[in-house]
Protein backbone atom coordinates (compact mmCIF):
# COMPACT_ATOMS: atom_id res chain seq x y z
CA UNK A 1 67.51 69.94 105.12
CA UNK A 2 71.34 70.33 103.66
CA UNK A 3 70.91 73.98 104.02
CA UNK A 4 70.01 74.24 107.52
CA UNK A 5 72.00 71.86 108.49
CA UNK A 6 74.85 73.16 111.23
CA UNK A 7 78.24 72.78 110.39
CA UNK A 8 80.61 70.81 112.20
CA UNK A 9 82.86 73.37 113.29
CA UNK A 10 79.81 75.56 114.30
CA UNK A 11 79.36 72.97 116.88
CA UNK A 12 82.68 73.11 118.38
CA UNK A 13 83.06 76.70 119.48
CA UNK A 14 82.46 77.08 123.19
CA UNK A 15 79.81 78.89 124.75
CA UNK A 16 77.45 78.63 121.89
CA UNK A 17 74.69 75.81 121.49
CA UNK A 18 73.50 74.32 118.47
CA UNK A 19 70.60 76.25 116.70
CA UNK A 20 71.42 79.71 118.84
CA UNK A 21 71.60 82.67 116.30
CA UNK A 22 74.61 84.91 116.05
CA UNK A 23 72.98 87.82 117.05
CA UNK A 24 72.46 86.29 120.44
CA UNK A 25 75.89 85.17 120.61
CA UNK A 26 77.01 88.06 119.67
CA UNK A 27 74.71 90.16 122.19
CA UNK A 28 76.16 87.45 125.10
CA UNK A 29 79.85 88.03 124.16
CA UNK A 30 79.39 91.89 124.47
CA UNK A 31 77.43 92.23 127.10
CA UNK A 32 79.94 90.25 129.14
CA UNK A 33 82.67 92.60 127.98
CA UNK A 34 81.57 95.61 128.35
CA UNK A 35 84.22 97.24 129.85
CA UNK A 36 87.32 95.55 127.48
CA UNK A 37 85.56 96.59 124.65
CA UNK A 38 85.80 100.08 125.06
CA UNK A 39 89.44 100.02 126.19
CA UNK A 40 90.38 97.92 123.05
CA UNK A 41 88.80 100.83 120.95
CA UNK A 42 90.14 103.85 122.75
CA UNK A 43 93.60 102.90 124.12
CA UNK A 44 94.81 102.29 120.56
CA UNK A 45 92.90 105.62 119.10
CA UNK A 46 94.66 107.57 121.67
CA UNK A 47 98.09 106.10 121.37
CA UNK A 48 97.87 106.95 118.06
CA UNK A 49 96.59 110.52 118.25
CA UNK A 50 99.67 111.36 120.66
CA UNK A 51 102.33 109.68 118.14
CA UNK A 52 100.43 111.38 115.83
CA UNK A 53 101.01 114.88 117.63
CA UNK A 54 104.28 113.91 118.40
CA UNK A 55 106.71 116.38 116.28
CA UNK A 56 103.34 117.25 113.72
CA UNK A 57 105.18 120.63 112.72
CA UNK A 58 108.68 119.73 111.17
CA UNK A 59 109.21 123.64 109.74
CA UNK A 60 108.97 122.68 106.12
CA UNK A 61 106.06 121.60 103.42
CA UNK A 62 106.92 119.15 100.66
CA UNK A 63 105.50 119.36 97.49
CA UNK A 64 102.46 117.58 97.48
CA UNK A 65 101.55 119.21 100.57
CA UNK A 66 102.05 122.31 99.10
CA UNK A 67 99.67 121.67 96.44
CA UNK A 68 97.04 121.14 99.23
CA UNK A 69 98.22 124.37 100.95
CA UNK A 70 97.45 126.84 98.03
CA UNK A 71 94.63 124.86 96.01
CA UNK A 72 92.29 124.24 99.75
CA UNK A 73 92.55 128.24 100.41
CA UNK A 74 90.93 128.79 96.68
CA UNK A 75 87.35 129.49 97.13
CA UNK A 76 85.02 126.40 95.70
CA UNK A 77 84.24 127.79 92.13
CA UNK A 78 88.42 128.42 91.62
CA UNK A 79 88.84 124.46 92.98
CA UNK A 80 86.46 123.10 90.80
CA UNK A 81 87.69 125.27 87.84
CA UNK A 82 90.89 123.62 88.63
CA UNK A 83 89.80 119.61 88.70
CA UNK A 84 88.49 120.32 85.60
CA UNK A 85 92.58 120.21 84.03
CA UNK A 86 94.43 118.52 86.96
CA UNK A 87 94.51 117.22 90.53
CA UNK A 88 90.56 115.73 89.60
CA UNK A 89 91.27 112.38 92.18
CA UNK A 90 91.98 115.06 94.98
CA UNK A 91 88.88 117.20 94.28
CA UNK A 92 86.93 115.96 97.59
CA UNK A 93 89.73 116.37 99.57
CA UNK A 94 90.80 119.77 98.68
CA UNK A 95 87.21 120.82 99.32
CA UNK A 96 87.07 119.45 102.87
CA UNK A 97 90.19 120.88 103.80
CA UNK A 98 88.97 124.22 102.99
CA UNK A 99 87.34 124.94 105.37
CA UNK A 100 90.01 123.59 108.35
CA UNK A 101 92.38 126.32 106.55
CA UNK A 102 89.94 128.62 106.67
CA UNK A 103 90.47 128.40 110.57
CA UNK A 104 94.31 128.47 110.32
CA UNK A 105 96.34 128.37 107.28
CA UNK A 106 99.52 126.51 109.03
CA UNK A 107 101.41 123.55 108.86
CA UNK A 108 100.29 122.14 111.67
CA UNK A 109 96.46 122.45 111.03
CA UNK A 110 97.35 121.12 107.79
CA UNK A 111 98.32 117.86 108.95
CA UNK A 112 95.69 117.93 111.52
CA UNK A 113 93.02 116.11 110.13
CA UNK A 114 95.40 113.11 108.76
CA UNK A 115 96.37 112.62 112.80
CA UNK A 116 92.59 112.46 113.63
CA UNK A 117 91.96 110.05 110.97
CA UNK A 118 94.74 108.11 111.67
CA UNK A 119 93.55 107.56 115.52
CA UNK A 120 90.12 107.12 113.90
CA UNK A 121 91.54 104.05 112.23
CA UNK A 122 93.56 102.17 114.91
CA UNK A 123 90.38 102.48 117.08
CA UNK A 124 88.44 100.69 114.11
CA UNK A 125 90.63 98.36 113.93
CA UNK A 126 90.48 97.83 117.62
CA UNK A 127 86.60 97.43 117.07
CA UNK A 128 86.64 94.90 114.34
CA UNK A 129 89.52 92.63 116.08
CA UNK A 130 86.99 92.46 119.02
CA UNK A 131 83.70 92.00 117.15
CA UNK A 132 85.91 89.21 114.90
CA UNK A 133 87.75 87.62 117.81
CA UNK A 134 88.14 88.94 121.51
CA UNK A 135 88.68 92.72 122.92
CA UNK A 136 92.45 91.71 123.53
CA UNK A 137 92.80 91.04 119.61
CA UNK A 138 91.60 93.90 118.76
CA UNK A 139 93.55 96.22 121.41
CA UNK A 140 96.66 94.18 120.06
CA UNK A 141 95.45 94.81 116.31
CA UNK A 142 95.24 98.48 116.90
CA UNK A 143 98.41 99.11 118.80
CA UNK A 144 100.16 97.88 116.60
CA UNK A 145 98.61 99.78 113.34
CA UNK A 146 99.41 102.73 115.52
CA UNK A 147 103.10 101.55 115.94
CA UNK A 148 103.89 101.06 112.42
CA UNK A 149 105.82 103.65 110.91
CA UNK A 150 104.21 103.88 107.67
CA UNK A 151 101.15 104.67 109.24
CA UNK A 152 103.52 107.69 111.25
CA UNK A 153 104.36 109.15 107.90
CA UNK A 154 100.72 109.48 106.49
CA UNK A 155 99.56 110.74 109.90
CA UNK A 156 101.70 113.39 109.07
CA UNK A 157 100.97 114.63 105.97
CA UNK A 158 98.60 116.67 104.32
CA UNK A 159 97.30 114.62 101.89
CA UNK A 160 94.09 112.49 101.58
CA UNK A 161 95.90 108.95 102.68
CA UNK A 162 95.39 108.73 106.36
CA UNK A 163 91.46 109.83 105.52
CA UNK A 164 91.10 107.20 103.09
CA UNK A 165 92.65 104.59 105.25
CA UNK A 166 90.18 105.92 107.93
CA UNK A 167 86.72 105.23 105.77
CA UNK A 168 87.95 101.81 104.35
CA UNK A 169 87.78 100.64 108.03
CA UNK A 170 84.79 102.12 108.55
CA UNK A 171 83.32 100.42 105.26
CA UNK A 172 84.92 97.23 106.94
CA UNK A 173 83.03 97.69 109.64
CA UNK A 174 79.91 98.05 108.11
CA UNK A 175 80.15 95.56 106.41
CA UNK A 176 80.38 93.22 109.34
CA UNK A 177 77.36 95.53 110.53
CA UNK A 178 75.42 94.83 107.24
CA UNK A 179 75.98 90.90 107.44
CA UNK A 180 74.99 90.15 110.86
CA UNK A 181 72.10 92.53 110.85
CA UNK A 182 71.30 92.77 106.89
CA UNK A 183 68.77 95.90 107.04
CA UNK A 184 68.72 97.56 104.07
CA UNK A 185 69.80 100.90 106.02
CA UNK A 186 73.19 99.12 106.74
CA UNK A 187 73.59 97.92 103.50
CA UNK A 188 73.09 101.65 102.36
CA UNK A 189 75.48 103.29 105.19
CA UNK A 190 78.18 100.41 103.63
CA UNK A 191 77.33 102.04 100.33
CA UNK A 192 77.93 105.38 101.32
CA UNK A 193 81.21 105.01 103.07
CA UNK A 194 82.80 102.85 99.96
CA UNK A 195 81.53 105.70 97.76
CA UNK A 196 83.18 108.82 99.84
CA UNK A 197 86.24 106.90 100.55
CA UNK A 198 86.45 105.99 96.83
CA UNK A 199 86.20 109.47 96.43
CA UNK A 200 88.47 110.51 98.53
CA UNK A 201 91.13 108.37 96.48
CA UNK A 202 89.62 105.79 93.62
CA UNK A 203 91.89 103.26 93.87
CA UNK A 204 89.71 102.89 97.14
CA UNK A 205 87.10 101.29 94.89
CA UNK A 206 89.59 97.86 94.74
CA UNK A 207 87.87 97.41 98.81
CA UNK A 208 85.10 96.08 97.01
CA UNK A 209 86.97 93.28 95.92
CA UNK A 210 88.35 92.62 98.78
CA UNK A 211 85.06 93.03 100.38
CA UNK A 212 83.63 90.32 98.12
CA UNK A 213 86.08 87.59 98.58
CA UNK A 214 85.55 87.99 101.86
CA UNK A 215 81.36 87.10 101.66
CA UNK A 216 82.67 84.48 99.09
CA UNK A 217 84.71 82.61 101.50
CA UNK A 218 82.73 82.90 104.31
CA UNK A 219 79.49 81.66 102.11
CA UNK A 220 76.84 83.97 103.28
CA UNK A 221 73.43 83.55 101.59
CA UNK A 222 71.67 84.80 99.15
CA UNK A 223 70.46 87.63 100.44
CA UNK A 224 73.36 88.84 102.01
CA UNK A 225 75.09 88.87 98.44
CA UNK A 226 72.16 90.65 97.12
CA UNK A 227 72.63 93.78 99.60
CA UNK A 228 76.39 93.44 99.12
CA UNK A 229 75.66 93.64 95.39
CA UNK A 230 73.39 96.69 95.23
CA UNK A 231 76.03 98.36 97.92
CA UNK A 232 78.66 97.78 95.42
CA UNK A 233 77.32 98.95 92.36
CA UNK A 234 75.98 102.09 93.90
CA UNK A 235 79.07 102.89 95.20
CA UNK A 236 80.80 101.72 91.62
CA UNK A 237 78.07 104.69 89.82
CA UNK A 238 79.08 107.47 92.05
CA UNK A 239 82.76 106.84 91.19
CA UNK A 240 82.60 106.67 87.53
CA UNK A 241 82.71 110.42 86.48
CA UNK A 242 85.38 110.71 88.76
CA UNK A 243 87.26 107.87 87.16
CA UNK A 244 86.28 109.09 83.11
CA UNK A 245 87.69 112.62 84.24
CA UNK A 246 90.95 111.42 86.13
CA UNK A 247 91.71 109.24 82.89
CA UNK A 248 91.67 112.42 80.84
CA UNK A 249 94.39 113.32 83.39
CA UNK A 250 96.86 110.11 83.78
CA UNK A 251 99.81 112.57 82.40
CA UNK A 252 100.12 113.43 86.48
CA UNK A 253 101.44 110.23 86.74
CA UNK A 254 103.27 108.98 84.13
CA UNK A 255 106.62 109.14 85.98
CA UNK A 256 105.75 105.80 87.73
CA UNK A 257 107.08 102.74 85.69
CA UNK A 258 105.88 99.26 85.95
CA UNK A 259 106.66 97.35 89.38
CA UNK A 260 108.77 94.67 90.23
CA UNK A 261 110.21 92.73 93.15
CA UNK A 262 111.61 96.14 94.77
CA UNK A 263 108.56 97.80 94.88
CA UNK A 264 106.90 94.34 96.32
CA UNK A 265 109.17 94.04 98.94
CA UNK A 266 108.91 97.73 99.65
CA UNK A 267 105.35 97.39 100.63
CA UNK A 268 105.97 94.43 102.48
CA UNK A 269 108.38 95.96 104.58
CA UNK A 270 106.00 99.18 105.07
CA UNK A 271 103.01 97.18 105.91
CA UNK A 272 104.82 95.13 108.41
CA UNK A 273 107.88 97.32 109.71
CA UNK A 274 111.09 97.98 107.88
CA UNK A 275 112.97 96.77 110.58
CA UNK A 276 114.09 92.88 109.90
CA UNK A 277 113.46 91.21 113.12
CA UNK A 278 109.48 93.23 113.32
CA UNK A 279 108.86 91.95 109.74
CA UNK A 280 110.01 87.98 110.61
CA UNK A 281 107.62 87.99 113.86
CA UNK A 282 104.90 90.37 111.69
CA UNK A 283 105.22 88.13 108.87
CA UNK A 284 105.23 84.18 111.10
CA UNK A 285 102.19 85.50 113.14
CA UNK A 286 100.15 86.43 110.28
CA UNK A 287 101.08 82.81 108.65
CA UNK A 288 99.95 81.24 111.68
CA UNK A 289 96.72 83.66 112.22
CA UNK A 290 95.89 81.85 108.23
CA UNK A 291 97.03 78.03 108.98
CA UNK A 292 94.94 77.73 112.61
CA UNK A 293 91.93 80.51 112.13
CA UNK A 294 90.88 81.76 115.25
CA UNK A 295 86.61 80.16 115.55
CA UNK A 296 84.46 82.40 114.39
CA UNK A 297 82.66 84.86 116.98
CA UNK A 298 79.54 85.67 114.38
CA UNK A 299 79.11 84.63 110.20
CA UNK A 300 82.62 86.39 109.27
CA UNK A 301 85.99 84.75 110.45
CA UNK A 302 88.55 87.43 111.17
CA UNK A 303 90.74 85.57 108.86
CA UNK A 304 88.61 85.96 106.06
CA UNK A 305 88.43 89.42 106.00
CA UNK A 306 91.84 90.78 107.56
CA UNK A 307 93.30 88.68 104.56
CA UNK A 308 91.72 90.13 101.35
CA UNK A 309 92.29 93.40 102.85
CA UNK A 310 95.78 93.03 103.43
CA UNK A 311 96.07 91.07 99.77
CA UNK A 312 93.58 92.03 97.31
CA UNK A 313 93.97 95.56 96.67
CA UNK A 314 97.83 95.39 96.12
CA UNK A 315 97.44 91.87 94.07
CA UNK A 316 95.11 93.58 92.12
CA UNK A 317 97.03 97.07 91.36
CA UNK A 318 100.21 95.46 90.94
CA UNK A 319 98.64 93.28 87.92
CA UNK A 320 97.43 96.41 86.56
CA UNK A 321 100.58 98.54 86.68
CA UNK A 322 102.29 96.30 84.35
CA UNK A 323 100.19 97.58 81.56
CA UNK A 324 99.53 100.94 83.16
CA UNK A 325 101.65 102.00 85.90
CA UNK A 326 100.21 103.02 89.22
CA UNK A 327 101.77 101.24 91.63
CA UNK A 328 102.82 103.29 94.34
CA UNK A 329 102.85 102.25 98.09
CA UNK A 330 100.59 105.18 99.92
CA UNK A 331 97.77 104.63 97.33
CA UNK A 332 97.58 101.35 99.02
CA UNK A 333 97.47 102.83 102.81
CA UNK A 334 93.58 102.05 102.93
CA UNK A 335 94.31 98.04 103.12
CA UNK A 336 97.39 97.90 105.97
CA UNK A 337 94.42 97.44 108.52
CA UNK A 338 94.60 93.58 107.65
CA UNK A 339 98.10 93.06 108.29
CA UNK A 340 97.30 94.22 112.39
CA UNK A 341 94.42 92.29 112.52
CA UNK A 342 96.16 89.08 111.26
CA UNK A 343 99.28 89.39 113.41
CA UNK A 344 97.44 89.69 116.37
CA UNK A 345 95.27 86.47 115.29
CA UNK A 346 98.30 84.73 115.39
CA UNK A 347 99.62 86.18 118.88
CA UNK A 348 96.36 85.62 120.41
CA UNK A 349 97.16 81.45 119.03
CA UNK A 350 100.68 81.47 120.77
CA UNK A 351 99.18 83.95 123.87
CA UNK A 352 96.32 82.40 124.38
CA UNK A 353 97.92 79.33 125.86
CA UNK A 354 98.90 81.07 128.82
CA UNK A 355 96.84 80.25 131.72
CA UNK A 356 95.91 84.03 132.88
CA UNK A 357 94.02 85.88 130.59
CA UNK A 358 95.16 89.30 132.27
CA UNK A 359 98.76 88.38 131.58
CA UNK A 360 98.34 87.43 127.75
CA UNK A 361 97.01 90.23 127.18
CA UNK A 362 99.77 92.51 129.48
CA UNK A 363 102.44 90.16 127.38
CA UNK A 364 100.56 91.13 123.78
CA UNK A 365 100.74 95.13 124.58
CA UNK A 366 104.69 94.63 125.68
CA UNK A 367 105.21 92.72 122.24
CA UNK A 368 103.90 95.82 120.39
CA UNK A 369 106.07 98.43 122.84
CA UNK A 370 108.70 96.30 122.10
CA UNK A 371 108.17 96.70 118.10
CA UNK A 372 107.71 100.05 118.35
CA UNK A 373 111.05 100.69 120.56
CA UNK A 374 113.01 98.77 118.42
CA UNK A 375 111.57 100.61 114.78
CA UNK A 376 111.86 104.36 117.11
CA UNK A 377 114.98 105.29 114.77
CA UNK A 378 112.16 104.91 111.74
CA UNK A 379 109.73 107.07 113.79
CA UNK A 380 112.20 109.46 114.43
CA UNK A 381 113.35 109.99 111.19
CA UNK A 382 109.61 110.62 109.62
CA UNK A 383 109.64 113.87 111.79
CA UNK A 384 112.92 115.38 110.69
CA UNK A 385 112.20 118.17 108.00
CA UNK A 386 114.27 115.55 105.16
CA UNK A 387 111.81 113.03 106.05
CA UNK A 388 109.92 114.16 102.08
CA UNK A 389 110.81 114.57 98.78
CA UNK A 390 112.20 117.88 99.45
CA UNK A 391 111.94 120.96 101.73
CA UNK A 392 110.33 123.97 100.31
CA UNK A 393 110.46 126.21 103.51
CA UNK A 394 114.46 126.04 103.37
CA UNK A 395 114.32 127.60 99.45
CA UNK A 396 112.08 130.54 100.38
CA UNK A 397 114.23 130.96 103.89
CA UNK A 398 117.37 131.26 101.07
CA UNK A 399 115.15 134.26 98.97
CA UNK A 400 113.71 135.19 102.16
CA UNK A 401 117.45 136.18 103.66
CA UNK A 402 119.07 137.74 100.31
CA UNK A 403 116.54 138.94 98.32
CA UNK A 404 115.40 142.43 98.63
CA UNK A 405 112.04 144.30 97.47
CA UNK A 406 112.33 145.36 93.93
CA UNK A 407 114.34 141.98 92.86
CA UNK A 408 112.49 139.87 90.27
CA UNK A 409 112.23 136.11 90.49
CA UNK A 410 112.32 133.39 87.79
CA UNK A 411 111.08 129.93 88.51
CA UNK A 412 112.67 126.84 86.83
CA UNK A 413 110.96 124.86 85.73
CA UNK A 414 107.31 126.21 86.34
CA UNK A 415 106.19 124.12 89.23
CA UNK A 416 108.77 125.53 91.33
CA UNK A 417 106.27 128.86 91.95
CA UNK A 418 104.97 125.88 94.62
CA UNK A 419 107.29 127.71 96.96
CA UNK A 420 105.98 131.28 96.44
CA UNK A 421 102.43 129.84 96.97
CA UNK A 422 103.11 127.92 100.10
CA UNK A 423 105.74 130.95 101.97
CA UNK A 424 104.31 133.77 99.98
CA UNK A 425 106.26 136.08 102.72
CA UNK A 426 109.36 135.05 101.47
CA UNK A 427 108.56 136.63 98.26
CA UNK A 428 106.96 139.98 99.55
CA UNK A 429 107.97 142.76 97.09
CA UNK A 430 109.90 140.44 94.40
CA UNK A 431 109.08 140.55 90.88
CA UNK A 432 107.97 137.36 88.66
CA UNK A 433 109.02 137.66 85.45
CA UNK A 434 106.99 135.22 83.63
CA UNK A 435 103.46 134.83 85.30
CA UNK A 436 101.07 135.63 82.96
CA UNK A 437 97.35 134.48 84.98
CA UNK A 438 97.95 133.51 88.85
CA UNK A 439 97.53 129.80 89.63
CA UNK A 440 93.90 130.13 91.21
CA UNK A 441 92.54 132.75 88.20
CA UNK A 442 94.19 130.04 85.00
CA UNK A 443 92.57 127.00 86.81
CA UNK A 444 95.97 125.67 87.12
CA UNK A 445 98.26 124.56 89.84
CA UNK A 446 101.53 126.83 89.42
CA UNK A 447 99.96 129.58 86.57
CA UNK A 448 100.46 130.45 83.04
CA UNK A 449 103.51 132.06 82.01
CA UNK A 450 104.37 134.57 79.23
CA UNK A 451 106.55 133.23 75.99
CA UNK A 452 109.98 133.52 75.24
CA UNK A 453 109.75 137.04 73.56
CA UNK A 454 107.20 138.49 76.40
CA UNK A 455 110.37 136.84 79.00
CA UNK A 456 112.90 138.90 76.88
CA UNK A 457 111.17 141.91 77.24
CA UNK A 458 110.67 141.86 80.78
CA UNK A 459 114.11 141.30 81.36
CA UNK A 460 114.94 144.52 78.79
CA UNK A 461 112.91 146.70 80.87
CA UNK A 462 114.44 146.16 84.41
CA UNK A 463 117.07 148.92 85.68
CA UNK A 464 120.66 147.57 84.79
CA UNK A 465 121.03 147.38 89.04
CA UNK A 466 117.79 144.96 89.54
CA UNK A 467 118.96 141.83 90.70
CA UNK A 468 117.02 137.97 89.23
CA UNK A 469 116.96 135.00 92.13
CA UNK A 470 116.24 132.00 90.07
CA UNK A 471 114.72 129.48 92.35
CA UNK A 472 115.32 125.83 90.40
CA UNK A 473 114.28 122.63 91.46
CA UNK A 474 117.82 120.31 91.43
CA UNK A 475 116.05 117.62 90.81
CA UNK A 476 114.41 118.19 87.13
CA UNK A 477 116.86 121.21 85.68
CA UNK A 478 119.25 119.88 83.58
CA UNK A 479 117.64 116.16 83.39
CA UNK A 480 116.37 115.12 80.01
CA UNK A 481 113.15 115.92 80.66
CA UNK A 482 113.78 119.55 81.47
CA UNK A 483 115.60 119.80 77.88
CA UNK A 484 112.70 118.56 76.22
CA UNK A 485 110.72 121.03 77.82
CA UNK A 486 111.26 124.08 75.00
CA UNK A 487 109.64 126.66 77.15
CA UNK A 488 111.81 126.11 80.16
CA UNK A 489 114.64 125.73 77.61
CA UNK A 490 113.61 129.44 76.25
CA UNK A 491 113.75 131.23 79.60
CA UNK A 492 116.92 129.83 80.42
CA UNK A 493 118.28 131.10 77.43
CA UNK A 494 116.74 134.56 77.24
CA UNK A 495 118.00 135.23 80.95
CA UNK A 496 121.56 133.82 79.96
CA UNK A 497 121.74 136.19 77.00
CA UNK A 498 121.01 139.43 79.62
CA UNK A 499 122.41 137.98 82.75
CA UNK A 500 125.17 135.99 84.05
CA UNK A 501 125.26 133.56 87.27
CA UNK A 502 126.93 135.16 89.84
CA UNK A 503 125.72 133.21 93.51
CA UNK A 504 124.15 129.98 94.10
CA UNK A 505 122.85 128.50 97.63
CA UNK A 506 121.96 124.47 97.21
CA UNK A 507 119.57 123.27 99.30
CA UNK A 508 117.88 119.65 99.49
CA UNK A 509 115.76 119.03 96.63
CA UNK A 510 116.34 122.97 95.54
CA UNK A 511 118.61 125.96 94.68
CA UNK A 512 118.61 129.91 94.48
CA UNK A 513 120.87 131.97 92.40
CA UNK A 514 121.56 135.28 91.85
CA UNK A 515 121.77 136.52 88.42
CA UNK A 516 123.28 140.35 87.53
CA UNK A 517 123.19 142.45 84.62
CA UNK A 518 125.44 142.15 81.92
């Protein structure tokens, strides 16, 4: 009889009796906002795909979407030839973006599918904040995901973030699907999604455990655990070769050191706002959505799962990273829906007081427009070309301007061929001296290059009146690092013992110099 028993606080939420099953509840509640609904899913998708649109092309790549750039136009046998050595945790998405650059090979469609993902996401979120609490929770929740500028900056990029943020709200979703309705066809569709988003990036895979404290603290039964389990372990087998291979390659990221309090307050500030005041309000309104839970609507509290989503994933990678350092804030991109959802728990505690339910909701939506006015500078900023690491259209507009067909060009140190790959026009007619095998024939990302001796050689045979551009990236020649690299060190000294430095134009994150004969 314990186990049938209702619980107290089951009996206190209006507009449910005693004994009726959620689905019914559930039906009620959405049948009787039919129209809300729909508005808290698509005003927030929508907002977000026109902030995402909003200044898309900024004239300049960075780096890392450079390496999407030139590895999605290989065809599929020269991409997998090339996750075989390097970029293996990227594989999936350099293989769906092929075929969008097969339309256009631009910038802008570059970034494309990020935006759509992005408004994909708010409107989940908008979805789950009404199936957890009320439509005006969820339109709150959404807005404001699409008003952060963290979210802006992934939007905006071509990389796989904004994609994997979008499928670790749909897997959120299902999962509310999969416990209310418990088919084994949901359970499977949750399965799926946690797999390709895993996929898509495998620190994905820490949803899971998110996922499960969730079911833990809202105590579902045993059956529900059972699907959950066979969901999870699925999705856990289809991401281990992925994760075997990508250890093989942990070199990629062995510039990242061990976090501490900066980075920690760094993510708290991009998951909530980095401007002060937005984080104090983001910050009391998610305390209060955790101290006075909104009732439940169905057999998951929203509190329960915007929480471990917001929580577990970083808990968890942070603890790892001080053995093996990963920590970086957009891995984590996939769990910022939680922070939304909770601050808008907490607004609809304070809001919900007010007698109208038309004006709490009016007063929610100008609380967001006023977060977002006050953090525009931020937004602003993510759209100027310095907004990344670096700015490799501005290097090949410096070749592009001086250079002249019949030059040769010498890239220090390797990687810096990025530039070439992503504005190959810039380059038209210019000689480089040390690729041996182009990027896409080695399997590599930037090529193989010819020794020291093949270098010298090269630079024998060229007329005395041939001019070298040496395109270097500022921010690795002369460090340590480069030093310790003895085959950059080797071509800087065979072209010093021929040449001499006669020009150099700095630009951010690069430089081009003219070298002349001897």
């Amino acid at each position: 009889m314990a186990r049938t028993a209702v619980r107290p606080e089951l009996r206190k939420e209006p507009g449910r009796e005693p004994g009726e099953s959620w689905a019914g509840t559930l039906g009620a509640a959405l049948r009787g906002l039919t129209s809300a609904v729909p508005l808290a899913v698509i005003v927030p998708a929508a907002v977000m795909l026109l902030l995402g649109l909003w200044g898309l092309d900024r004239g300049t790549m960075w780096r890392d979407e450079a390496a999407t750039f030139q590895v999605a136009r290989r065809s599929p046998g020269e991409i997998l030839r090339l996750l075989g050595h390097v970029d293996a945790v990227h594989g999936l998405y350099y293989l769906l973006m092929r075929p969008v650059l097969a339309l256009r090979a631009d910038e802008t469609t570059l970034r494309l599918p990020s935006v759509v993902a992005a408004a994909v996401t708010a409107g989940l979120i908008g979805a789950i904040g009404c199936r957890l609490a009320r439509p005006r929770v969820g339109l709150w929740a959404g807005l404001l995901y699409a008003a952060t500028p963290f979210v802006g900056h992934y939007a905006q990029e071509g990389r796989s973030y904004a994609l994997v943020a979008a499928g670790a709200a749909l897997a959120t979703w299902l999962l509310l699907e999969a416990v209310e309705r418990g088919s084994p066809g949901r359970w499977a569709g949750y399965g799926v999604a946690v797999a390709v988003t895993a996929l898509l990036h495998e620190f994905a895979i820490l949803l899971l455990a998110a996922h499960g404290l969730t079911l833990l603290l809202s105590r579902v039964p045993g059956r529900t655990w059972r699907g959950w389990g066979c969901a999870a372990a699925a999705a856990c087998v289809v991401l281990a070769p992925l994760a075997v291979l990508s250890q093989g390659q942990s070199e990629q990221v062995s510039w990242l050191r061990a976090p501490g309090y900066g980075q920690a307050k760094a993510l708290l500030h991009a998951f909530t706002g980095p401007g002060e005041p937005v984080v104090a309000v983001v910050v009391a309104l998610m305390a209060l959505a955790v101290l006075a839970p909104l009732p439940r609507t169905g057999p998951l509290r929203l509190t329960a799962v915007a929480l471990p989503l917001a929580a577990v994933p970083p808990v968890l990678l942070y603890a790892a990273s001080q053995w093996q350092p990963l920590f970086l804030d957009r891995y984590l991109l996939f769990c910022l829906a939680g922070v939304p959802l909770l601050a808008a728990a907490g607004a609809e505690r304070i809001l919900g007081l007010l007698p109208w339910r038309s004006a709490a909701t009016a007063v929610g939506v100008a609380a967001v427009a006023a977060a977002f006015v006050t953090q525009l500078p931020f937004h602003e900023r993510e759209r100027l070309p310095s907004s990344r690491g670096d700015e490799l259209a501005r290097v090949a507009a410096a070749v592009g301007r001086t250079a002249r067909p019949g030059d040769a060009v010498l890239f220090l140190p390797l990687h810096e061929r990025r530039i070439s790959l992503a504005y190959p026009e810039a380059f038209t007619g210019l000689r480089d001296l040390t690729l041996k095998r182009s990027p896409a024939a080695s399997g590599t990302l930037y090529g193989q290059e010819v020794g020291a001796g093949e270098l010298r050689s090269r630079l024998r045979e060229l007329s005395p009146g041939i001019r070298v551009w040496v395109v270097a990236d500022t921010t690795t020649v002369g460090t340590p690092w480069f030093r310790a690299q003895r085959a950059e060190s080797a071509k800087t000294r065979e072209l010093d013992a021929l040449y001499r430095e006669e020009s150099t134009v700095f630009v951010r994150g690069g430089a081009v110099s003219l070298y002349l004969r001897r």
